[in-house]
Every structure is written in structure tokens, then in C-alpha cells.
Protein backbone atom coordinates (compact mmCIF):
# COMPACT_ATOMS: atom_id res chain seq x y z
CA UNK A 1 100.89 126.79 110.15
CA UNK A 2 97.69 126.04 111.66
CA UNK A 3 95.97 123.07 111.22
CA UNK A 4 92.88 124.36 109.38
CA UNK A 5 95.45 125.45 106.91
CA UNK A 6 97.40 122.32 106.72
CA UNK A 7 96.60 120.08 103.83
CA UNK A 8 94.88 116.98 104.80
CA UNK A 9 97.01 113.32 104.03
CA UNK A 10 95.26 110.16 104.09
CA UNK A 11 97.35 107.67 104.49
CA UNK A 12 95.83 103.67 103.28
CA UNK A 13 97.76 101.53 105.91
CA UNK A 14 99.24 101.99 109.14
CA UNK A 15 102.12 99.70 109.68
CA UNK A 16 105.82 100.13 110.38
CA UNK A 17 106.46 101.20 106.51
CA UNK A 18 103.15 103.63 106.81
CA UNK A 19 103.77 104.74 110.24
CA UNK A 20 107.16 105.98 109.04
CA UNK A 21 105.01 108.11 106.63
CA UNK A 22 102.79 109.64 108.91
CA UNK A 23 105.16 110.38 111.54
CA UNK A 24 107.12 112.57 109.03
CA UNK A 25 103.67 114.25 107.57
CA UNK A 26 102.68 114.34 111.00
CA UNK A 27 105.96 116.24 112.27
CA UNK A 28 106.53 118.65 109.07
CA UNK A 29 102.53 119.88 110.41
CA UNK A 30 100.22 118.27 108.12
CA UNK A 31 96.97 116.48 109.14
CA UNK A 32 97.47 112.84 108.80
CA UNK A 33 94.54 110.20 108.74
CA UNK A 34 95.28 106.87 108.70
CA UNK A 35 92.97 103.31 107.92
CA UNK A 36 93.48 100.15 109.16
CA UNK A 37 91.47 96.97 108.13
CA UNK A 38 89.69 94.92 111.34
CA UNK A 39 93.26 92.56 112.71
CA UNK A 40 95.92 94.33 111.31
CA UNK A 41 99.01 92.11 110.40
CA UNK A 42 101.86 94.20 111.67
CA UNK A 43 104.73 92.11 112.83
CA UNK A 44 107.03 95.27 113.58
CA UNK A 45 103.95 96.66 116.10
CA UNK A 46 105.64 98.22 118.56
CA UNK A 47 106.55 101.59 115.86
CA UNK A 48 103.63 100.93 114.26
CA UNK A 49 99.86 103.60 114.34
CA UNK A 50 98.13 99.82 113.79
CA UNK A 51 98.77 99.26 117.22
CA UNK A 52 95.89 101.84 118.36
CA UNK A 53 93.40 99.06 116.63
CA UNK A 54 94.33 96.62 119.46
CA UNK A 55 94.96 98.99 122.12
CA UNK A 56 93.04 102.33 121.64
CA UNK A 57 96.38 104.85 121.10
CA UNK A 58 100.00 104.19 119.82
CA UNK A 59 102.85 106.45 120.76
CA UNK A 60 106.09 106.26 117.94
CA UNK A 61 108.90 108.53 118.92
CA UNK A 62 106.42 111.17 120.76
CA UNK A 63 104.02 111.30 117.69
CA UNK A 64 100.61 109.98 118.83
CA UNK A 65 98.26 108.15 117.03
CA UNK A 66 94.36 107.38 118.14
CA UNK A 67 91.99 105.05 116.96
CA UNK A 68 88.70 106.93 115.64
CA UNK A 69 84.80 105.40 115.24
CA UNK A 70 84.08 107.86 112.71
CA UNK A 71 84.24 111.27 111.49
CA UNK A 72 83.48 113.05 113.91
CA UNK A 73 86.25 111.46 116.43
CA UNK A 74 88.67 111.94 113.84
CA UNK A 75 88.33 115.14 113.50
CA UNK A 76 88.67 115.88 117.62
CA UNK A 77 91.74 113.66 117.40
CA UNK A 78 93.59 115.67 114.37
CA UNK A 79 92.14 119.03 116.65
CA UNK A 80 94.45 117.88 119.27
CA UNK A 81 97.53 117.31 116.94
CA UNK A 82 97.13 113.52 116.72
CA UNK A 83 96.68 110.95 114.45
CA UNK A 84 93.37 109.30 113.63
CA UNK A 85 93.33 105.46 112.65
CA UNK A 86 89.94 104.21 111.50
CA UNK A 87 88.81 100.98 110.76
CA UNK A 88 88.62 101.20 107.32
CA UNK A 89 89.81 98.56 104.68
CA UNK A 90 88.32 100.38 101.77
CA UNK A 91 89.37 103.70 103.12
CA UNK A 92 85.56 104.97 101.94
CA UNK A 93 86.41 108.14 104.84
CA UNK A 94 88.00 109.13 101.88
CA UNK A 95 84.39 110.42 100.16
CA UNK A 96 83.38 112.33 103.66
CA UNK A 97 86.78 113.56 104.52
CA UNK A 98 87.69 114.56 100.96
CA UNK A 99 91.82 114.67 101.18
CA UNK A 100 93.70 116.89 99.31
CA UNK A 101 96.32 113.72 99.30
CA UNK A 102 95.99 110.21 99.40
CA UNK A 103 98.71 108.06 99.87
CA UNK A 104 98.74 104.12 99.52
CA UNK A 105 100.96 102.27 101.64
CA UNK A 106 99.44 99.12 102.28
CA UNK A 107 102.23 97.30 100.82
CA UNK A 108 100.38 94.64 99.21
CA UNK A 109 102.71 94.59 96.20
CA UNK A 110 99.70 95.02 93.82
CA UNK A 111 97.03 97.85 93.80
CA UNK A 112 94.12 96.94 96.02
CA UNK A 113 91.75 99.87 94.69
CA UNK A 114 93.90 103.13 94.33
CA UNK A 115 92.97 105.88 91.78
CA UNK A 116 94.35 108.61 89.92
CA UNK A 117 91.18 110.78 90.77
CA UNK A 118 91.02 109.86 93.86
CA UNK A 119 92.57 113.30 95.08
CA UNK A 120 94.35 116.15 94.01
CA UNK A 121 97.93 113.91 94.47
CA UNK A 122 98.01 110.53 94.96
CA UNK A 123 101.08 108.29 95.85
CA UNK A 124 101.90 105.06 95.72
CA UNK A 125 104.18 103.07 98.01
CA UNK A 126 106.13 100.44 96.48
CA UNK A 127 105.78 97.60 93.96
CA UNK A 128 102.13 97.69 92.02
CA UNK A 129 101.42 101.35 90.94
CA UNK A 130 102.46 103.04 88.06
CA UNK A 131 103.15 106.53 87.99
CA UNK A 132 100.60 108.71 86.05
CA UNK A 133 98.53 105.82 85.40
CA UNK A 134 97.07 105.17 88.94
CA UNK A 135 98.89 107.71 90.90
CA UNK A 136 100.77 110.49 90.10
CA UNK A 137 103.98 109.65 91.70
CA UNK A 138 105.46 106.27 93.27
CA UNK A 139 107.87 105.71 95.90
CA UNK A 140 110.63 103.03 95.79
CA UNK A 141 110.45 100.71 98.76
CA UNK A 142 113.39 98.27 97.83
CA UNK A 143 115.97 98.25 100.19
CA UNK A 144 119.51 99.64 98.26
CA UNK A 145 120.60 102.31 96.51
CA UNK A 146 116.99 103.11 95.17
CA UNK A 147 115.06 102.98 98.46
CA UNK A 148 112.89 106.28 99.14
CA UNK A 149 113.45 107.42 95.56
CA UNK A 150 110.46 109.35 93.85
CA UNK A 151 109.59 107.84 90.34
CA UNK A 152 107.66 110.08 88.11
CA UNK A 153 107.09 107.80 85.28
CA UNK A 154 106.60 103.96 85.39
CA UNK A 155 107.34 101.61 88.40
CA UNK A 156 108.95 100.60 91.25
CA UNK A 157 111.24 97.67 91.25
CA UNK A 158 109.27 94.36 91.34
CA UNK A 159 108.92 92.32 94.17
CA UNK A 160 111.51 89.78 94.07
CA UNK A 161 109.91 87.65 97.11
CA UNK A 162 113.16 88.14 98.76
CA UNK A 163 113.80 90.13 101.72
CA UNK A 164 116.54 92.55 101.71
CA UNK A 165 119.45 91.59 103.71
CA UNK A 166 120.07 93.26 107.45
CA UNK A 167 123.06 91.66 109.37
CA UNK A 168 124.17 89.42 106.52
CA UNK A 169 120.71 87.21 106.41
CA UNK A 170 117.85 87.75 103.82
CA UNK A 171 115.31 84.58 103.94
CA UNK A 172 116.68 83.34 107.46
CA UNK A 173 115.89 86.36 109.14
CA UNK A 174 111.84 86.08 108.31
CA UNK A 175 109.44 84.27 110.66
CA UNK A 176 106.94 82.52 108.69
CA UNK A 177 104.09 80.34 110.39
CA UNK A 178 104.06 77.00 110.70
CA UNK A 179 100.68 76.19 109.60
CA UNK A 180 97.11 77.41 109.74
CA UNK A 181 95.73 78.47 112.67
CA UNK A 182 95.78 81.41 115.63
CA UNK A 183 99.57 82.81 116.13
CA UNK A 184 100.57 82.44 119.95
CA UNK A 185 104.16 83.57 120.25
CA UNK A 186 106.49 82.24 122.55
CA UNK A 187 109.24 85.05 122.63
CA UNK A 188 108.53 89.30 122.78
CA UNK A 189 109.42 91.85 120.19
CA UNK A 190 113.26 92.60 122.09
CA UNK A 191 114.00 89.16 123.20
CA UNK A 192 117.11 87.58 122.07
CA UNK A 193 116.45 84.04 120.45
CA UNK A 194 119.01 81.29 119.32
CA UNK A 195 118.63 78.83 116.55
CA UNK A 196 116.03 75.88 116.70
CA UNK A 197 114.22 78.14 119.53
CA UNK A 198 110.62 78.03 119.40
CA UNK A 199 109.26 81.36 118.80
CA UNK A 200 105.71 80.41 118.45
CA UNK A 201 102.64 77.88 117.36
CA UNK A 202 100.45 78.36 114.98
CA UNK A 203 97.58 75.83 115.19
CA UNK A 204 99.70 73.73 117.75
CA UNK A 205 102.90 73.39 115.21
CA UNK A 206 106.07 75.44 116.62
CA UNK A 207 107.76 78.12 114.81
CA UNK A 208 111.89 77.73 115.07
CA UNK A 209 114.11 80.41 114.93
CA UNK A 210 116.55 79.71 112.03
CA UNK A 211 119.19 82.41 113.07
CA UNK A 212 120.67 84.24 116.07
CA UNK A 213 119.13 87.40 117.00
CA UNK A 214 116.64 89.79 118.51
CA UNK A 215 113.41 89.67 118.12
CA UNK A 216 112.75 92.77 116.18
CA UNK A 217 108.71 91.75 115.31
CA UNK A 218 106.14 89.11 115.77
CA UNK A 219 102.20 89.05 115.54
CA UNK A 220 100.08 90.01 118.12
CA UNK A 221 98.72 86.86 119.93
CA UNK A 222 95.39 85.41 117.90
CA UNK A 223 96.19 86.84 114.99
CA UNK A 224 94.96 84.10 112.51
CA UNK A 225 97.61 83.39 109.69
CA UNK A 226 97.82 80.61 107.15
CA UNK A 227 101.44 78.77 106.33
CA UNK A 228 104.03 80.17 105.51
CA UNK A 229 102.62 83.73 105.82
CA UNK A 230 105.18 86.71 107.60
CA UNK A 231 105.10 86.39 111.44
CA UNK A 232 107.70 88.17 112.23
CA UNK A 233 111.41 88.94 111.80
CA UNK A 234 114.96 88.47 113.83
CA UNK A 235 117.63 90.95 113.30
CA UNK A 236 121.46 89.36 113.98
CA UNK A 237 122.51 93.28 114.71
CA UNK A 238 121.06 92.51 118.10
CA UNK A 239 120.45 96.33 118.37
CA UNK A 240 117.84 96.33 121.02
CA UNK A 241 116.65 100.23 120.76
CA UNK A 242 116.10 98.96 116.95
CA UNK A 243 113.06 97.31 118.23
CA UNK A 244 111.24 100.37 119.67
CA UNK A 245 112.26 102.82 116.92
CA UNK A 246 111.51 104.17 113.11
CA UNK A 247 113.26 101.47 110.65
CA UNK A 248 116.00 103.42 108.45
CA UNK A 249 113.99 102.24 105.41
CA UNK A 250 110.39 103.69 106.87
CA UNK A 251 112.21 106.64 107.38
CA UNK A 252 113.43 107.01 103.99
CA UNK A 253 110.21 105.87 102.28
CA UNK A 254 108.24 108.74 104.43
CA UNK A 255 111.52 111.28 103.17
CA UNK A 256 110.16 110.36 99.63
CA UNK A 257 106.42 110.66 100.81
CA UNK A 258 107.04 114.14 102.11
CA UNK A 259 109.02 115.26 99.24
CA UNK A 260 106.17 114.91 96.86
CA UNK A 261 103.75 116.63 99.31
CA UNK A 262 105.96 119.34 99.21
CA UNK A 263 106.51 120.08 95.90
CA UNK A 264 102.71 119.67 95.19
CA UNK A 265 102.26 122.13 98.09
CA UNK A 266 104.64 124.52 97.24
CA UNK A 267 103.38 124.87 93.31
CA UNK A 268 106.92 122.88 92.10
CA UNK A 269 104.71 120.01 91.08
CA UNK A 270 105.31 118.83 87.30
């Protein structure tokens, strides 16, 4: 299919969960356009399109994505089979670029300012949306036997405020700062840490691992967090190609994500 008869996807977000999204879109030949707000918080940046707000261009697993000033460069960037990030935290491209899908995975647990009309199908992602309310369809983001499933009516499964387990730990496995201040890590995304290993400061106060593991994400440096807010994330597996690849559970979020746009596209849509 060519792309000026692909159906255009905005995506709200582009972080690990999100980029799992758009790399699928991206892949089955849809035009994907991504937004970003000013210092993204991505801790798993290495597979995420946020990274091309830092650094100009993120590659995940050959898909490329390209940060965009506007309209215009968005559009040259999709023309070349890309992915366009914009700075955007209220995703107003939405009004010029006019989407035939809009998808919402910011993960904020809570609707920040999706609508039902804001295209011809919108999705949410996760916890906070309510199908045929304020989208048309939700996907489940809980890891288990739900994850990636396609709700038609109601919710997805509330945000418990715990993490779901990976290598036997749930809370453990979370790096949280230490207090307020700019995040300088001490360790890399791939790095293998021990327990009571400082990871990082945050305003001068270190950050200890609590478990045995690889690094599998961590801020950027000067990324300004308050306590107790997500850092980053160890992974006991010690599965180093883990750290450079699509998470099982973005991948089967984006398998729900691309399900819907399919049977929208294909007329199958109740």
C-alpha cells in the first residue's frame, strides 16, 4: 500500500509501551506520528521513539523514528517511511494533521485530555479510559492473562500501584529517586548491579539498588524528578539483549493496538 493511501495514526506518547505501538503500525505500513512533551521521562530509553527528543533520531529494531519542528518536517519524515516525534504535550498537530486514528498511550493512568470525537477511532491505552465513553476501544496494559486484550465496553483493570512481577520481584525491581532534584545515574541501561549499589543521586542523595540484576532502564542524566518518582528498573533475568529490545508486554499492547486499526480499516468495526 502506498503511503498516501495508508491511514494516518497518531500516537499521544512515545515511550517503551508507545514505541511498541508504533513500531507495529509502523511495520504493518501505516503512517505513524508520534508527540512527546519537552523532557520526556522514559526510563526504558534505549527502545523507546522519545529518545529522538534528546538526540534528534531513534532506531528500535530497524524502525526509525525522527524528531519533527512542525508540519511540514513531519510530513518529509513519514515521506521517507519514518516516524515523526513532535514536541507536543497537548498533541494540538492533531487539528492540522487531522488523523483518521488517535491513539493515547501516555500511560498516565488517568485521561489527560482524550476525546471520543477526536477522530474517526480513538484508543485508549491502559487504566483511565472507558470504552465508548472517551474512546471507542481500550487496551489492557496489566501484565497477566489480560495484557493486550481489546475491551469494547468499560475499563481496563485499575492501577494497583504495583508493578507486575519479572524474575520473581515486583516493588524491588523499581528504581525510585531519592529525593528532589536533577537525576545523575551512576550505572548504564545493560550494566549488572548488586544490592546496596548506588545507581544514582538525585539532588546529592544516592539511589541503592535493592536487588540483583541488570540494568534494564534509568533516566537520562538531568532529568529533574521529585521522590520517590520511577527512575528506572532492574531485571534479575539478567537477559542483556532484553535491554536493547521490544518488551513482551509493548509488544502485546501494540498486537491489541493494531487489531483495532484493522478491523476499523477493514469495515469489521462494531
Amino acid at each position: 500500500m502506498e503511503r498516501d493511501e495508508a491511514m494516518k495514526i497518531l500516537i499521544k506518547g512515545a515511550g517503551d509501551l508507545a514505541t511498541g505501538i508504533g513500531w507495529r503500525l509502523r511495520r504493518a505500513g501505516y503512517q505513524v506520528l508520534m508527540t512527546e512533551i519537552e523532557v520526556p521521562t522514559t526510563v526504558r530509553w534505549t527502545v523507546a521513539f522519545s529518545r529522538a527528543v534528546f538526540e534528534g533520531e531513534a532506531r528500535v529494531e530497524g524502525v526509525t523514528a525522527r524528531k519533527a519542528a512542525g508540519l511540514s518536517e513531519a510530513e518529509a519524515i513519514l515521506e521517507r517511511g519514518e516516524i515523526p516525534v513532535l514536541v507536543d504535550a497537548k498533541a494540538d498537530i492533531r487539528a492540522l494533521w487531522r488523523p483518521d486514528v488517535v491513539v493515547d498511550a501516555i500511560i498516565a493512568k488517568k485521561n489527560t485530555g482524550t476525546a471520543l470525537t477526536d477522530a474517526g477511532l480513538v484508543i485508549g491505552v491502559g487504566p483511565g479510559f472507558t470504552a465508548g465513553v472517551d474512546c471507542h476501544r481500550v487496551v489492557e496494559t496489566k501484565r497477566g492473562h489480560y495484557l493486550g486484550r481489546v475491551i469494547e465496553e468499560g475499563s481496563a483493570i485499575p492501577n494497583t500501584g504495583v508493578p507486575g512481577n519479572i524474575g520473581g520481584y515486583t516493588v524491588e525491581r523499581i528504581i525510585r529517586a531519592s529525593a528532589d532534584g536533577r537525576f545523575v545515574p551512576a550505572v548504564s541501561i545493560g550494566d549488572t548491579v548488586e544490592p546496596g549499589q548506588v545507581v544514582a543521586h538525585c539532588g546529592g542523595v544516592p539511589v541503592k539498588a535493592r536487588i540483583p540484576g541488570i540494568v534494564r532502564g534509568l533516566l537520562k542524566a538531568g532529568v529533574c524528578v521529585t521522590k520517590g518518582m520511577k527512575a528506572g528498573d532492574i531485571d534479575a533475568r539478567c537477559e542483556k539483549d532484553h535491554c536493547f529490545t521490544i518488551s513482551d508486554k509493548a509488544r502485546s499492547i501494540g498486537g491489541g493496538v493494531l487489531e483495532v486499526v484493522c478491523a476499523y480499516e477493514h469495515g469489521h468495526f462494531r
